[in-house]
PDB file of N, CA and C in Angstrom:
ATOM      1  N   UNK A   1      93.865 -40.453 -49.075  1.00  0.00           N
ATOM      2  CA  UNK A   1      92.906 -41.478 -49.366  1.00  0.00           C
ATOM      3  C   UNK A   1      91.889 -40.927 -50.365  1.00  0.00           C
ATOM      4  N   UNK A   2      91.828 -41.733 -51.436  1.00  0.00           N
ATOM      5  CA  UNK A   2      90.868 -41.087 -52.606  1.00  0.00           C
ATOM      6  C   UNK A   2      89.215 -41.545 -52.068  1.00  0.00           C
ATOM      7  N   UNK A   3      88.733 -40.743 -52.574  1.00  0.00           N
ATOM      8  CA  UNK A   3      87.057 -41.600 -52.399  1.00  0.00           C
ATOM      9  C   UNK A   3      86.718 -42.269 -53.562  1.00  0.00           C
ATOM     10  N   UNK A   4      85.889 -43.252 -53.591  1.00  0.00           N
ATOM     11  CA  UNK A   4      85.648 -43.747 -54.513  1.00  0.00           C
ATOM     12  C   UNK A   4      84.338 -42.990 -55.361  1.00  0.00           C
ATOM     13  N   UNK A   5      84.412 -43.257 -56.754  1.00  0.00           N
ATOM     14  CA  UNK A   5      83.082 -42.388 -57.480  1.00  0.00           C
ATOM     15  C   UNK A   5      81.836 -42.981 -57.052  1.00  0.00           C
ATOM     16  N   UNK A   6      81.552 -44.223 -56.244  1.00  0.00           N
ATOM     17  CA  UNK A   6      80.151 -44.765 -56.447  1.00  0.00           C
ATOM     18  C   UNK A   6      80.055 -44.027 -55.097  1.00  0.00           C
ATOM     19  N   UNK A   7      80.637 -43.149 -54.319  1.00  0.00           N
ATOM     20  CA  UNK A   7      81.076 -42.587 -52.910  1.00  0.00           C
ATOM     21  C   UNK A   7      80.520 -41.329 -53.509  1.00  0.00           C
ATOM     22  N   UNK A   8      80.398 -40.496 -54.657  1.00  0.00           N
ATOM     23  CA  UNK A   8      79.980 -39.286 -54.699  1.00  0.00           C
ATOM     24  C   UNK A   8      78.316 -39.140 -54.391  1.00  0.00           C
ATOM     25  N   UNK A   9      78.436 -37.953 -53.433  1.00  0.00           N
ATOM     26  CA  UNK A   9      76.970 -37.233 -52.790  1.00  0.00           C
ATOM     27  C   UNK A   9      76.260 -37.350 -54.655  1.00  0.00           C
ATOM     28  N   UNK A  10      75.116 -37.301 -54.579  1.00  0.00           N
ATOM     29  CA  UNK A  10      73.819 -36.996 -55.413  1.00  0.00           C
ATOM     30  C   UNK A  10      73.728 -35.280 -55.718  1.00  0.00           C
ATOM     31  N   UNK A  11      73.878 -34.526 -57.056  1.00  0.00           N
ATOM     32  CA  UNK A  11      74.234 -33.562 -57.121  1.00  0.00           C
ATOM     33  C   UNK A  11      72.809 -32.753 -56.451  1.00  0.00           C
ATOM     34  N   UNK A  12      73.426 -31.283 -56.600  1.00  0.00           N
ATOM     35  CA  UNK A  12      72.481 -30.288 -55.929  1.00  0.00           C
ATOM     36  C   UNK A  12      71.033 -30.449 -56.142  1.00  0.00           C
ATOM     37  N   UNK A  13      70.636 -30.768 -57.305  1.00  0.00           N
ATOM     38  CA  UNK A  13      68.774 -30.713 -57.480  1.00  0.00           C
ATOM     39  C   UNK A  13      68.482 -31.838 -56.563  1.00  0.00           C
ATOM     40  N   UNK A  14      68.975 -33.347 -56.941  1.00  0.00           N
ATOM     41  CA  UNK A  14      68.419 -34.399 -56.286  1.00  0.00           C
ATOM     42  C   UNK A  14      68.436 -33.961 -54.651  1.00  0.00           C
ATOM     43  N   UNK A  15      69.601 -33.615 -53.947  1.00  0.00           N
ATOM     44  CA  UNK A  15      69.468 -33.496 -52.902  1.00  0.00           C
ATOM     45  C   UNK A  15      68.681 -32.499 -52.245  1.00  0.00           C
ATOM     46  N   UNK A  16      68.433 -31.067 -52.832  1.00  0.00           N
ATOM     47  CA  UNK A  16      67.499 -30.606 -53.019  1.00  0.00           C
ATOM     48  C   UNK A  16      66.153 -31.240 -53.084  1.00  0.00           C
ATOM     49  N   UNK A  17      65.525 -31.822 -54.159  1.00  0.00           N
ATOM     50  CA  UNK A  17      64.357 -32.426 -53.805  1.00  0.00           C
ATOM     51  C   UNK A  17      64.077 -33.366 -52.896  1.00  0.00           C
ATOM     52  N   UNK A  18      65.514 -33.958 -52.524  1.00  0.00           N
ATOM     53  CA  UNK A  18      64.824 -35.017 -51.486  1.00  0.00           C
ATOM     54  C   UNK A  18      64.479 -33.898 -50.318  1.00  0.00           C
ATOM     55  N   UNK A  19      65.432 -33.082 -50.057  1.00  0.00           N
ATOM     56  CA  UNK A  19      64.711 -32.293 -48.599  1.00  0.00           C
ATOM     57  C   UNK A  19      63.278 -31.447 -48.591  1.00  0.00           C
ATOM     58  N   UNK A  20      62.755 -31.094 -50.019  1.00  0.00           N
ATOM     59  CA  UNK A  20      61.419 -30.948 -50.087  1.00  0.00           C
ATOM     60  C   UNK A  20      60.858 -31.777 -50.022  1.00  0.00           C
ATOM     61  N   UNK A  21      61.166 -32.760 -50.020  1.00  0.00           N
ATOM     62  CA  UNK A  21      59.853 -34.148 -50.016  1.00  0.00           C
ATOM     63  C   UNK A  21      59.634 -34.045 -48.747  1.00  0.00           C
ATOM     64  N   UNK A  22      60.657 -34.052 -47.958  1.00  0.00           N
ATOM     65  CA  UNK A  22      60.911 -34.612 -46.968  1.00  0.00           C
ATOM     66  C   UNK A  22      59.978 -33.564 -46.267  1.00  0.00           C
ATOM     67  N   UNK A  23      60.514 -32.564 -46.420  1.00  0.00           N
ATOM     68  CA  UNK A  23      59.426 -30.737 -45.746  1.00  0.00           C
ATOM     69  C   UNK A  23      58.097 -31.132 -46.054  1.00  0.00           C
ATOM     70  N   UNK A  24      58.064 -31.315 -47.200  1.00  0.00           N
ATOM     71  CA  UNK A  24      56.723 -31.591 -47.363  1.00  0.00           C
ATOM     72  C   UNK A  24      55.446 -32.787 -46.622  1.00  0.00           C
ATOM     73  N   UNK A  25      56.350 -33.811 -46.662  1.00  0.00           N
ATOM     74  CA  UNK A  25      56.144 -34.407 -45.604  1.00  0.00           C
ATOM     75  C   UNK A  25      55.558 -34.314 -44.235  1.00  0.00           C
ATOM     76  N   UNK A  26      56.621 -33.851 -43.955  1.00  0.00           N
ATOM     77  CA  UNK A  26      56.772 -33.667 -42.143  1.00  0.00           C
ATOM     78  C   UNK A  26      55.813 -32.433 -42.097  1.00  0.00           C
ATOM     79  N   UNK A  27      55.297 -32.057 -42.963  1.00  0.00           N
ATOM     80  CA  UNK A  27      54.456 -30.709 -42.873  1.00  0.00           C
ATOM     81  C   UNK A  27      52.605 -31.094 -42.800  1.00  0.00           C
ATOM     82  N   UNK A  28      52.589 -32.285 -43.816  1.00  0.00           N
ATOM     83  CA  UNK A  28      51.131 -32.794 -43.877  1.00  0.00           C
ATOM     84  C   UNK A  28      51.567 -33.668 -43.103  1.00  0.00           C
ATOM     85  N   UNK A  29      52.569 -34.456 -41.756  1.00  0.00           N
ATOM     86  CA  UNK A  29      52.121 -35.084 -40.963  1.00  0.00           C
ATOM     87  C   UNK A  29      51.775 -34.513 -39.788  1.00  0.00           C
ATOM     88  N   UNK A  30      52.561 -32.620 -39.592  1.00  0.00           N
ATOM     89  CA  UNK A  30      51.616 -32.249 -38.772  1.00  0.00           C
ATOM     90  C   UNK A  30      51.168 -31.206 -38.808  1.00  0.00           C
ATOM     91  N   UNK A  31      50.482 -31.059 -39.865  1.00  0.00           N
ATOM     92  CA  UNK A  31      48.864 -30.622 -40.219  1.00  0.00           C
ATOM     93  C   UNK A  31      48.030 -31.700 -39.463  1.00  0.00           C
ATOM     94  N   UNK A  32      48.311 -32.987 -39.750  1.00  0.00           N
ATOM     95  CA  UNK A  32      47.265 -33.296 -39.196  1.00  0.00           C
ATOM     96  C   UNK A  32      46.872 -33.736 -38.053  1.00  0.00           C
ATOM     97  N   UNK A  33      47.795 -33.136 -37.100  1.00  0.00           N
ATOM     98  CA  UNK A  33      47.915 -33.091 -35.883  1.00  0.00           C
ATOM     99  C   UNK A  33      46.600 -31.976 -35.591  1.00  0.00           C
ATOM    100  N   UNK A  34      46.541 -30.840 -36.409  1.00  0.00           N
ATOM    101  CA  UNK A  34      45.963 -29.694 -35.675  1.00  0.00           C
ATOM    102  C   UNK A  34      44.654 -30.144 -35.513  1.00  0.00           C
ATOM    103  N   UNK A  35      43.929 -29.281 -34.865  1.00  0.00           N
ATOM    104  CA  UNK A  35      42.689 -29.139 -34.247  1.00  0.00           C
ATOM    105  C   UNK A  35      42.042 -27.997 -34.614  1.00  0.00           C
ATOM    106  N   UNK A  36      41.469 -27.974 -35.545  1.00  0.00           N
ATOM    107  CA  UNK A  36      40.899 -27.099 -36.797  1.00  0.00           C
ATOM    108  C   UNK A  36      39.616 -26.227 -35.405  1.00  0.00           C
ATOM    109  N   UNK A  37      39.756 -24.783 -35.606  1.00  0.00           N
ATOM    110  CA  UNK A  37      38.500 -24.195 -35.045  1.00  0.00           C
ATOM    111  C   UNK A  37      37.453 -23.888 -35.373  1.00  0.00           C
ATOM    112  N   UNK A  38      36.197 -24.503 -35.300  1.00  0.00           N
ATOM    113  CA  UNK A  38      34.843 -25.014 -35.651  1.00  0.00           C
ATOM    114  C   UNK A  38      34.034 -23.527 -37.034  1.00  0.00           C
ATOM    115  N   UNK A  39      33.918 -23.501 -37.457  1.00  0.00           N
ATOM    116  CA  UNK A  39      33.659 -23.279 -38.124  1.00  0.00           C
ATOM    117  C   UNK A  39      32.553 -21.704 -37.460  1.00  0.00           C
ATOM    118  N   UNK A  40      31.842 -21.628 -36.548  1.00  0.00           N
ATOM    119  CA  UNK A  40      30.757 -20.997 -35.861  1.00  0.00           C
ATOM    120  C   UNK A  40      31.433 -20.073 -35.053  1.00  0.00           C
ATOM    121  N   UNK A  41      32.674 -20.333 -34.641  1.00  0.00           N
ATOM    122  CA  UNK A  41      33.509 -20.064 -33.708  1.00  0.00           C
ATOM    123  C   UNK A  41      34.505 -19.008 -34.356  1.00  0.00           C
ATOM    124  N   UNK A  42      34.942 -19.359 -35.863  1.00  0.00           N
ATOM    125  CA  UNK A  42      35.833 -18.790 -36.439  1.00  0.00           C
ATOM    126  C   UNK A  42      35.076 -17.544 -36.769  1.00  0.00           C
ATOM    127  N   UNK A  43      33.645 -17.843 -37.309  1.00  0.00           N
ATOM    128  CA  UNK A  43      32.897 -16.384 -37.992  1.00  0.00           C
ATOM    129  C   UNK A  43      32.409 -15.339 -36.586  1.00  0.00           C
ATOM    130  N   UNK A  44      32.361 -15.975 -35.557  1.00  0.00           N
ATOM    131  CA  UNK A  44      32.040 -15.310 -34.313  1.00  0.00           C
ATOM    132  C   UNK A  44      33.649 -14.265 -33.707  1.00  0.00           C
ATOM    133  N   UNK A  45      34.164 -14.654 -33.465  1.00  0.00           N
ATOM    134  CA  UNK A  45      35.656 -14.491 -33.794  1.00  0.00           C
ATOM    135  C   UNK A  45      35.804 -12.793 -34.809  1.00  0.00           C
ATOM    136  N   UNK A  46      35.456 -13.665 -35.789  1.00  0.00           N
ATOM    137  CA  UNK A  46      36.077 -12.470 -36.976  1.00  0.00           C
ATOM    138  C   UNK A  46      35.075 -11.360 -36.835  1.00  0.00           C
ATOM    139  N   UNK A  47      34.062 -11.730 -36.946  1.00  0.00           N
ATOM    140  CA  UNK A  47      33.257 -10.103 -36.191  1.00  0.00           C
ATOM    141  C   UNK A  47      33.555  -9.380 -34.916  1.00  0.00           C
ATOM    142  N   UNK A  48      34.141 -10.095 -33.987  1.00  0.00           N
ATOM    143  CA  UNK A  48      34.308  -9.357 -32.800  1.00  0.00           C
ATOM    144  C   UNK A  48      35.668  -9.010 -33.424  1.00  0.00           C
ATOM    145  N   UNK A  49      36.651  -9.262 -34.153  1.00  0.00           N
ATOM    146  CA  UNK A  49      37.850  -8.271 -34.842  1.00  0.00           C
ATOM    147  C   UNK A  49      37.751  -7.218 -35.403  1.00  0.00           C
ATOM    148  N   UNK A  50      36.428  -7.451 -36.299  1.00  0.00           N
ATOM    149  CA  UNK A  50      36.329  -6.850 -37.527  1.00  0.00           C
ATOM    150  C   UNK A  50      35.595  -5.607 -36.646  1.00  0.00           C
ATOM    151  N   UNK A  51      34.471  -5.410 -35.589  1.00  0.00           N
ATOM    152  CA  UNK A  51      34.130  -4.247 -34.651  1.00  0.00           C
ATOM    153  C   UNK A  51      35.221  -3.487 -34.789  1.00  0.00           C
ATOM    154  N   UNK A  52      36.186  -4.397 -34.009  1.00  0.00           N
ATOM    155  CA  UNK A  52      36.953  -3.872 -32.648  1.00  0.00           C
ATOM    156  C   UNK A  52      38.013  -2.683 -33.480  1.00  0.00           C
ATOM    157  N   UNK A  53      38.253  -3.365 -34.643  1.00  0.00           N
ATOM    158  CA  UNK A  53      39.217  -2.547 -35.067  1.00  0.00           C
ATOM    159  C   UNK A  53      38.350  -1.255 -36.070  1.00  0.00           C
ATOM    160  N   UNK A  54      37.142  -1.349 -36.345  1.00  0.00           N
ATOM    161  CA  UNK A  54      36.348  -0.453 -36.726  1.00  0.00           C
ATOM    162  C   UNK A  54      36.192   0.520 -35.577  1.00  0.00           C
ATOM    163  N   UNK A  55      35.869   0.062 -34.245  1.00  0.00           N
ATOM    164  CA  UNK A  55      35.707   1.063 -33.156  1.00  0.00           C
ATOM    165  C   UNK A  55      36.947   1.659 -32.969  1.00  0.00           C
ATOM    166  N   UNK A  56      38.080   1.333 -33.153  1.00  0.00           N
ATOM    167  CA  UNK A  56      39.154   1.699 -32.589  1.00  0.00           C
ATOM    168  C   UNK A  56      39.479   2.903 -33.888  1.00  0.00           C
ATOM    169  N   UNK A  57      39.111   2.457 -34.577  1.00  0.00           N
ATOM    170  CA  UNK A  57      39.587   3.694 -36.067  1.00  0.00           C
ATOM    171  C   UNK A  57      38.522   5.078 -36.192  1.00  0.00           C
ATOM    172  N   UNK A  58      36.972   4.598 -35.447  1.00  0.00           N
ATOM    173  CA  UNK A  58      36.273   6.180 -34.830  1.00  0.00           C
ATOM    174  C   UNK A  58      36.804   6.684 -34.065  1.00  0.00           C
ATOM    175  N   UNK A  59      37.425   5.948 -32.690  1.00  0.00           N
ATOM    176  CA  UNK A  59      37.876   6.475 -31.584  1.00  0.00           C
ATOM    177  C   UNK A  59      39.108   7.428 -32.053  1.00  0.00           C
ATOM    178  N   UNK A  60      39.729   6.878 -32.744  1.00  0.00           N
ATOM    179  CA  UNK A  60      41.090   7.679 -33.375  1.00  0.00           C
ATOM    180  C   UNK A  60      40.810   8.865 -34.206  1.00  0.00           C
ATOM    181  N   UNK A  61      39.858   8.786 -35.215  1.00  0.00           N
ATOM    182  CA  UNK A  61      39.195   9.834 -35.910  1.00  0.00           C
ATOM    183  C   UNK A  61      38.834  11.219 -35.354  1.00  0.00           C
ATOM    184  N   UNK A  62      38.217  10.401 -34.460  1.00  0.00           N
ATOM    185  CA  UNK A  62      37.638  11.322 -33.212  1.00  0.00           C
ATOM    186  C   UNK A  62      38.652  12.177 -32.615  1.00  0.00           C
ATOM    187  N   UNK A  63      39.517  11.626 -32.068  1.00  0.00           N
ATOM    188  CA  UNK A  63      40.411  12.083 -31.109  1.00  0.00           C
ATOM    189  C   UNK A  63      41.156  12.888 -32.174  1.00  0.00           C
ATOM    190  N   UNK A  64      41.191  12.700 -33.550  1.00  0.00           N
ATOM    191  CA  UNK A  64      42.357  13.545 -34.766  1.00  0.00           C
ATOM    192  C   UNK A  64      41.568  14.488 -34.792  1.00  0.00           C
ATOM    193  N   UNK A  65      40.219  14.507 -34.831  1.00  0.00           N
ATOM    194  CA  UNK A  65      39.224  15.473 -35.273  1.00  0.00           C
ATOM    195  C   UNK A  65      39.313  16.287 -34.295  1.00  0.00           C
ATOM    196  N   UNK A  66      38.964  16.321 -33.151  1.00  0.00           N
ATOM    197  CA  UNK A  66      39.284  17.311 -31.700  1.00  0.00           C
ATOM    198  C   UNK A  66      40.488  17.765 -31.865  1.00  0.00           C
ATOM    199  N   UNK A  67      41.076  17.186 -32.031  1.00  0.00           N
ATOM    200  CA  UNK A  67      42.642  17.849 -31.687  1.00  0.00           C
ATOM    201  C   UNK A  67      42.959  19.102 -32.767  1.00  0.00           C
ATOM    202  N   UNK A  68      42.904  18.395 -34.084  1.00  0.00           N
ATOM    203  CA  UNK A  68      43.202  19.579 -35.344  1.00  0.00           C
ATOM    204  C   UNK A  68      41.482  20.882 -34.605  1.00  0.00           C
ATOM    205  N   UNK A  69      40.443  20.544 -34.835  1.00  0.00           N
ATOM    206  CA  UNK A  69      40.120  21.552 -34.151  1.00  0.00           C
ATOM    207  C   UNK A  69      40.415  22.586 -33.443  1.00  0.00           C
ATOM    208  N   UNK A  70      40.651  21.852 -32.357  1.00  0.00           N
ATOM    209  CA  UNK A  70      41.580  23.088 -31.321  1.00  0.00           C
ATOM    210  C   UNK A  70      42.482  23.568 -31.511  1.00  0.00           C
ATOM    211  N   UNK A  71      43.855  22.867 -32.025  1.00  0.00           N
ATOM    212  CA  UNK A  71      45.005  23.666 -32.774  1.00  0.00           C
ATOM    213  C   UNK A  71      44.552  24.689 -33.905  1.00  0.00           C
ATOM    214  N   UNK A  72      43.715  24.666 -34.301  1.00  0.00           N
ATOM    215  CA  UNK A  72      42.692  25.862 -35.474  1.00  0.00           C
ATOM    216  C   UNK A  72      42.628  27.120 -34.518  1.00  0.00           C
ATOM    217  N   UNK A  73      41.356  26.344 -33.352  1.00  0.00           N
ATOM    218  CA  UNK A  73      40.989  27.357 -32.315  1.00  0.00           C
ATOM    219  C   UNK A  73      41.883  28.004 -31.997  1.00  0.00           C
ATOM    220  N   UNK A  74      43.324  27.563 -31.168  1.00  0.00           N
ATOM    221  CA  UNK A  74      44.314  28.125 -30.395  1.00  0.00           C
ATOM    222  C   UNK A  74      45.131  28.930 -31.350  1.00  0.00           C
ATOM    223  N   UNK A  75      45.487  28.347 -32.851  1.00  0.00           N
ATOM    224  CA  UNK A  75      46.176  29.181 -33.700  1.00  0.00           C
ATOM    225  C   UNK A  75      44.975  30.435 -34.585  1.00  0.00           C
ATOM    226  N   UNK A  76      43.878  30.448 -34.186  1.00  0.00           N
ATOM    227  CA  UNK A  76      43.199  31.318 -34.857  1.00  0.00           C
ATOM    228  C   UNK A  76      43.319  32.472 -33.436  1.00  0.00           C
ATOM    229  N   UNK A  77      43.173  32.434 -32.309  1.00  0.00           N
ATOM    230  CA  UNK A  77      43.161  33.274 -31.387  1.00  0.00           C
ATOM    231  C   UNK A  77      44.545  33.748 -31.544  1.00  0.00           C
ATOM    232  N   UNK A  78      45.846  33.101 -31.401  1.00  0.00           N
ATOM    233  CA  UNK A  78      46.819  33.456 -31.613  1.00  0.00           C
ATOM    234  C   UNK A  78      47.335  34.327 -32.609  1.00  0.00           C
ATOM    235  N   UNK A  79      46.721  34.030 -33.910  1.00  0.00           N
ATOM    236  CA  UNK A  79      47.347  34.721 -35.278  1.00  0.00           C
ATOM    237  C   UNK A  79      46.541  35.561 -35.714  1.00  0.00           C
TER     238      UNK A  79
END
């Protein structure tokens, strides 16, 4: 059974763009579903990150700094 030509799919770009439309779409319909976080909330937020991971990079410093120390200490008594 032949197909007929008015039967041929829409070549690769068209069908292509229709499924970006389509993404695109379905993407700003739910965006606007979300529930955006207030603005006061977001900058409160990012400072308690922005600490946390500052404290966490002394604490580590710290702990590199002691350690090579003592391996000094222990290899200076040693050698």
């Amino acid at each position: 059974m032949q197909k007929n030509i008015s039967e041929k799919k829409p070549n690769w770009v068209v069908r292509t763009w229709k499924k970006f439309t389509k993404f695109c779409s379905d993407t700003h319909g739910e965006l606007k579903k979300v529930v955006w976080t207030p603005k006061t909330e977001l900058v409160k937020s990012s400072k308690l990150v922005i600490f946390t991971v500052v404290a966490v990079c002394v604490i580590i410093a710290l702990i590199d700094l002691g350690s090579s120390w003592l391996i000094n200490l222990i290899a200076g008594l040693v050698g």
